[in-house]
C-alpha atoms as a PDB file:
ATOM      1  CA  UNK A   1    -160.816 151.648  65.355  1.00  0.00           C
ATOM      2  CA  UNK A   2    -161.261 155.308  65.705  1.00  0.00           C
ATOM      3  CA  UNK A   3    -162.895 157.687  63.834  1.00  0.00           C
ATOM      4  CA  UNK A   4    -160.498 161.052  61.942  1.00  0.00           C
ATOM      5  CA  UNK A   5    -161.175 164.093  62.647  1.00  0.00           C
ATOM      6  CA  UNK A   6    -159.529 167.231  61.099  1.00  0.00           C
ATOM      7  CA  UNK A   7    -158.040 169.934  63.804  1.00  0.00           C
ATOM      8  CA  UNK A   8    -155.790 171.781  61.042  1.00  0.00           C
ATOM      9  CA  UNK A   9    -153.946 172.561  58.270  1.00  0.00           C
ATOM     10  CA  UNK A  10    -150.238 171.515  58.473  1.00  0.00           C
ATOM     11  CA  UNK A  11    -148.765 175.226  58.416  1.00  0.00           C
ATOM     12  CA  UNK A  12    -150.469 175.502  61.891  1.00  0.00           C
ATOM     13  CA  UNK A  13    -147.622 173.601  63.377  1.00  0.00           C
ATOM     14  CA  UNK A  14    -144.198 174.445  62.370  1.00  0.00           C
ATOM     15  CA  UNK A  15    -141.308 172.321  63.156  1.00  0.00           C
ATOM     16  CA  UNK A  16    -140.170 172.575  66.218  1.00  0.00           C
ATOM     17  CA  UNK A  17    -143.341 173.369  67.603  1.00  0.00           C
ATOM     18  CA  UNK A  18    -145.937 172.213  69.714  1.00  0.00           C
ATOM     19  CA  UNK A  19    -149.994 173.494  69.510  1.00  0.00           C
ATOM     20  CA  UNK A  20    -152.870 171.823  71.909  1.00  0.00           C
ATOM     21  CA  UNK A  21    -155.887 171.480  70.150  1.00  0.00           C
ATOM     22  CA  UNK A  22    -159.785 170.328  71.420  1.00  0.00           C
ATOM     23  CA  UNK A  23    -160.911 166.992  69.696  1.00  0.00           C
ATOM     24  CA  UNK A  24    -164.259 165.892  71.411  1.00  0.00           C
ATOM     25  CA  UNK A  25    -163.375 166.699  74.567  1.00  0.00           C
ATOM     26  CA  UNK A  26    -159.666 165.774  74.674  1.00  0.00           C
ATOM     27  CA  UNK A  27    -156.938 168.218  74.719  1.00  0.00           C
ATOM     28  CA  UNK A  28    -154.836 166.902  72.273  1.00  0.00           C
ATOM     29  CA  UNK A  29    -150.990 167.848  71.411  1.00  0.00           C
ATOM     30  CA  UNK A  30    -149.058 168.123  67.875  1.00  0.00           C
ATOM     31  CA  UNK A  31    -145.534 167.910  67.798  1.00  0.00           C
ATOM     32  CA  UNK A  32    -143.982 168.718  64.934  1.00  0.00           C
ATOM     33  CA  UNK A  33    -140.534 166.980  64.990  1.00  0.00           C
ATOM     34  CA  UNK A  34    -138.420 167.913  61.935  1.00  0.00           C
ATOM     35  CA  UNK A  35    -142.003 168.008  59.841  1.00  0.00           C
ATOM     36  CA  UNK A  36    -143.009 165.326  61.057  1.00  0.00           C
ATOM     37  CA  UNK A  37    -146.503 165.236  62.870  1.00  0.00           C
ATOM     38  CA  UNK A  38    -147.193 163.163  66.597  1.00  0.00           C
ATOM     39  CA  UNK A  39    -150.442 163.193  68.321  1.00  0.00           C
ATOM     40  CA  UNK A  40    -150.250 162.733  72.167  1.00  0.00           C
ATOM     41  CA  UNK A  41    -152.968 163.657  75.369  1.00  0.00           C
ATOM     42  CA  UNK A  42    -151.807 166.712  76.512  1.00  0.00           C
ATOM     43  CA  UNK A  43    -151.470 165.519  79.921  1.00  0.00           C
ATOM     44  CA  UNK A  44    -148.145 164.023  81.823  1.00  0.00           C
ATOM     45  CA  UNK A  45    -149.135 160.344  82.970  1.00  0.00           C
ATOM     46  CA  UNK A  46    -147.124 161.323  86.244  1.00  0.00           C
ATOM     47  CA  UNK A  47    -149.630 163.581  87.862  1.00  0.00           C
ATOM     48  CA  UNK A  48    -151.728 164.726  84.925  1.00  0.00           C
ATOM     49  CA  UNK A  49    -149.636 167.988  84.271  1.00  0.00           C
ATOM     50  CA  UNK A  50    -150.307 170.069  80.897  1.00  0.00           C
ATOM     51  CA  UNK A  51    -147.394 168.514  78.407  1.00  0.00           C
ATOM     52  CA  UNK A  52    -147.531 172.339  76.042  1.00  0.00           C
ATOM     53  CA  UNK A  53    -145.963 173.949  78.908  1.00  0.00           C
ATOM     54  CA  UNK A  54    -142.894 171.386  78.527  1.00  0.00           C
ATOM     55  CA  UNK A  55    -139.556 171.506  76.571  1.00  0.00           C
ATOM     56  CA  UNK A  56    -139.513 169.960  72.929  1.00  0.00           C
ATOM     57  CA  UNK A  57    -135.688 168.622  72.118  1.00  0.00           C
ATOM     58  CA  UNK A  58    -135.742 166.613  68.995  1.00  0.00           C
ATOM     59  CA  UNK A  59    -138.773 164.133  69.767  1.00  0.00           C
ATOM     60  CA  UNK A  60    -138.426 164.235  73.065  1.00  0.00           C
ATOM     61  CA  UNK A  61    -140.740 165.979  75.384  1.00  0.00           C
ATOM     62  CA  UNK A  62    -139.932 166.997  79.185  1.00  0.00           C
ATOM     63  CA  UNK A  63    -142.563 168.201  81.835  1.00  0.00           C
ATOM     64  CA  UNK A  64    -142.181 171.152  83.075  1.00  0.00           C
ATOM     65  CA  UNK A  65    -143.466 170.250  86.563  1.00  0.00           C
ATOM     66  CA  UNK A  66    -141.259 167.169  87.496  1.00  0.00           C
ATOM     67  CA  UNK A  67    -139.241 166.905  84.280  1.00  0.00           C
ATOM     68  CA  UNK A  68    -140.784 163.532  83.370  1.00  0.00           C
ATOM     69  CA  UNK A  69    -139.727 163.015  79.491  1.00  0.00           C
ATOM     70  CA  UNK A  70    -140.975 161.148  76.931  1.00  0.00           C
ATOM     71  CA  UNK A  71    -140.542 160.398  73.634  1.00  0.00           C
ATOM     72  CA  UNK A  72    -143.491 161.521  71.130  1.00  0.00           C
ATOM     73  CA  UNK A  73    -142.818 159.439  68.630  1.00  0.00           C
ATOM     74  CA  UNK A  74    -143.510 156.602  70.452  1.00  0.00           C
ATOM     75  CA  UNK A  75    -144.743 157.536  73.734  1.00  0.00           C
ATOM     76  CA  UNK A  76    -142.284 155.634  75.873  1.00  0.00           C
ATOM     77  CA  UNK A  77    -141.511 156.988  79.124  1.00  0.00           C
ATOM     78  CA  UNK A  78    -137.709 157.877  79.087  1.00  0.00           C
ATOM     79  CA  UNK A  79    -136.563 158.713  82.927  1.00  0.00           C
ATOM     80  CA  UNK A  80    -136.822 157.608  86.438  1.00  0.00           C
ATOM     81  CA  UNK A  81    -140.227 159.430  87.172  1.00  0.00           C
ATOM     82  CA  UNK A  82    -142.596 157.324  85.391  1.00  0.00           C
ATOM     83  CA  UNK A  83    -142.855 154.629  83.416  1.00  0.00           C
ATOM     84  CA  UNK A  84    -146.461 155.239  82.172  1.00  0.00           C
ATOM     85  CA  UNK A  85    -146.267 155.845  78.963  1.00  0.00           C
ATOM     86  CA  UNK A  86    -147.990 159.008  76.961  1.00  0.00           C
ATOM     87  CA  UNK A  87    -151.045 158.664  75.009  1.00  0.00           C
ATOM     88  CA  UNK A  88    -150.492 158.658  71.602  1.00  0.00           C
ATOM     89  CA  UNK A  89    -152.850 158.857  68.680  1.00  0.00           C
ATOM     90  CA  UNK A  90    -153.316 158.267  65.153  1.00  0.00           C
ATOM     91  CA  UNK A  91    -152.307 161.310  62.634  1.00  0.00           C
ATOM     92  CA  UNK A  92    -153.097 161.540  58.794  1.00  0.00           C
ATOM     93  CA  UNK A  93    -152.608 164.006  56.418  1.00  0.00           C
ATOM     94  CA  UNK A  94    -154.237 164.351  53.577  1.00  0.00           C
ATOM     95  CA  UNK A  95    -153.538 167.249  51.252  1.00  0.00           C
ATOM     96  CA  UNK A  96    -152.129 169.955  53.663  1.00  0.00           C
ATOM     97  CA  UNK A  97    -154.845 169.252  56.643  1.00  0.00           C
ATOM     98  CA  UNK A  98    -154.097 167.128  59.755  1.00  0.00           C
ATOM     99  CA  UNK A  99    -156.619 164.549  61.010  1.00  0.00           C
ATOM    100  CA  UNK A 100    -156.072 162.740  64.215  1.00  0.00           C
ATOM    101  CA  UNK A 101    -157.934 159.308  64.864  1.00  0.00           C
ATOM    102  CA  UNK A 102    -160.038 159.372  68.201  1.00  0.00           C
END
């Protein structure tokens, strides 16, 4: 188990959107699917690609470099060009600030 650490407050991410944020090291991405919050590595298990510059329909997220896509919630790999599956972390919120579990 992971420690939380806090990275924002929850208006920083608006739905729809998608913000990379620094968490000891780790580029980390929000997704904010219909106000819902998903944590992922904001890198493409395909060939390490940054995921921000991708395409966010509903909760899934395409590459912009090979269009690998994936869905956030879950991570699952959902084409032909990998079947890695994303990173995914741990989010809490508590009051109106997110914490992600590293």
């Amino acid at each position: 188990m992971g420690e939380y650490f806090k990275i924002a407050e929850t208006k920083d991410v608006l739905k729809k959107q998608m913000q990379v944020f620094n968490v000891k090291g780790q580029e980390i991405l929000v997704v904010n699917v219909e106000g819902e919050l998903f944590a992922i590595e904001n890198r493409c298990p395909h060939l390490g690609y940054p995921l921000f510059f991708g395409s966010l329909e509903g909760d899934t997220l395409t590459c912009s470099f090979r269009s690998a896509k994936f869905n956030v919630k879950t991570g699952k790999s959902l084409g032909r060009v990998t079947s890695e599956p994303l990173k995914t972390f741990p989010v809490k919120i508590q009051n109106s600030s997110i914490f992600i579990e590293i």
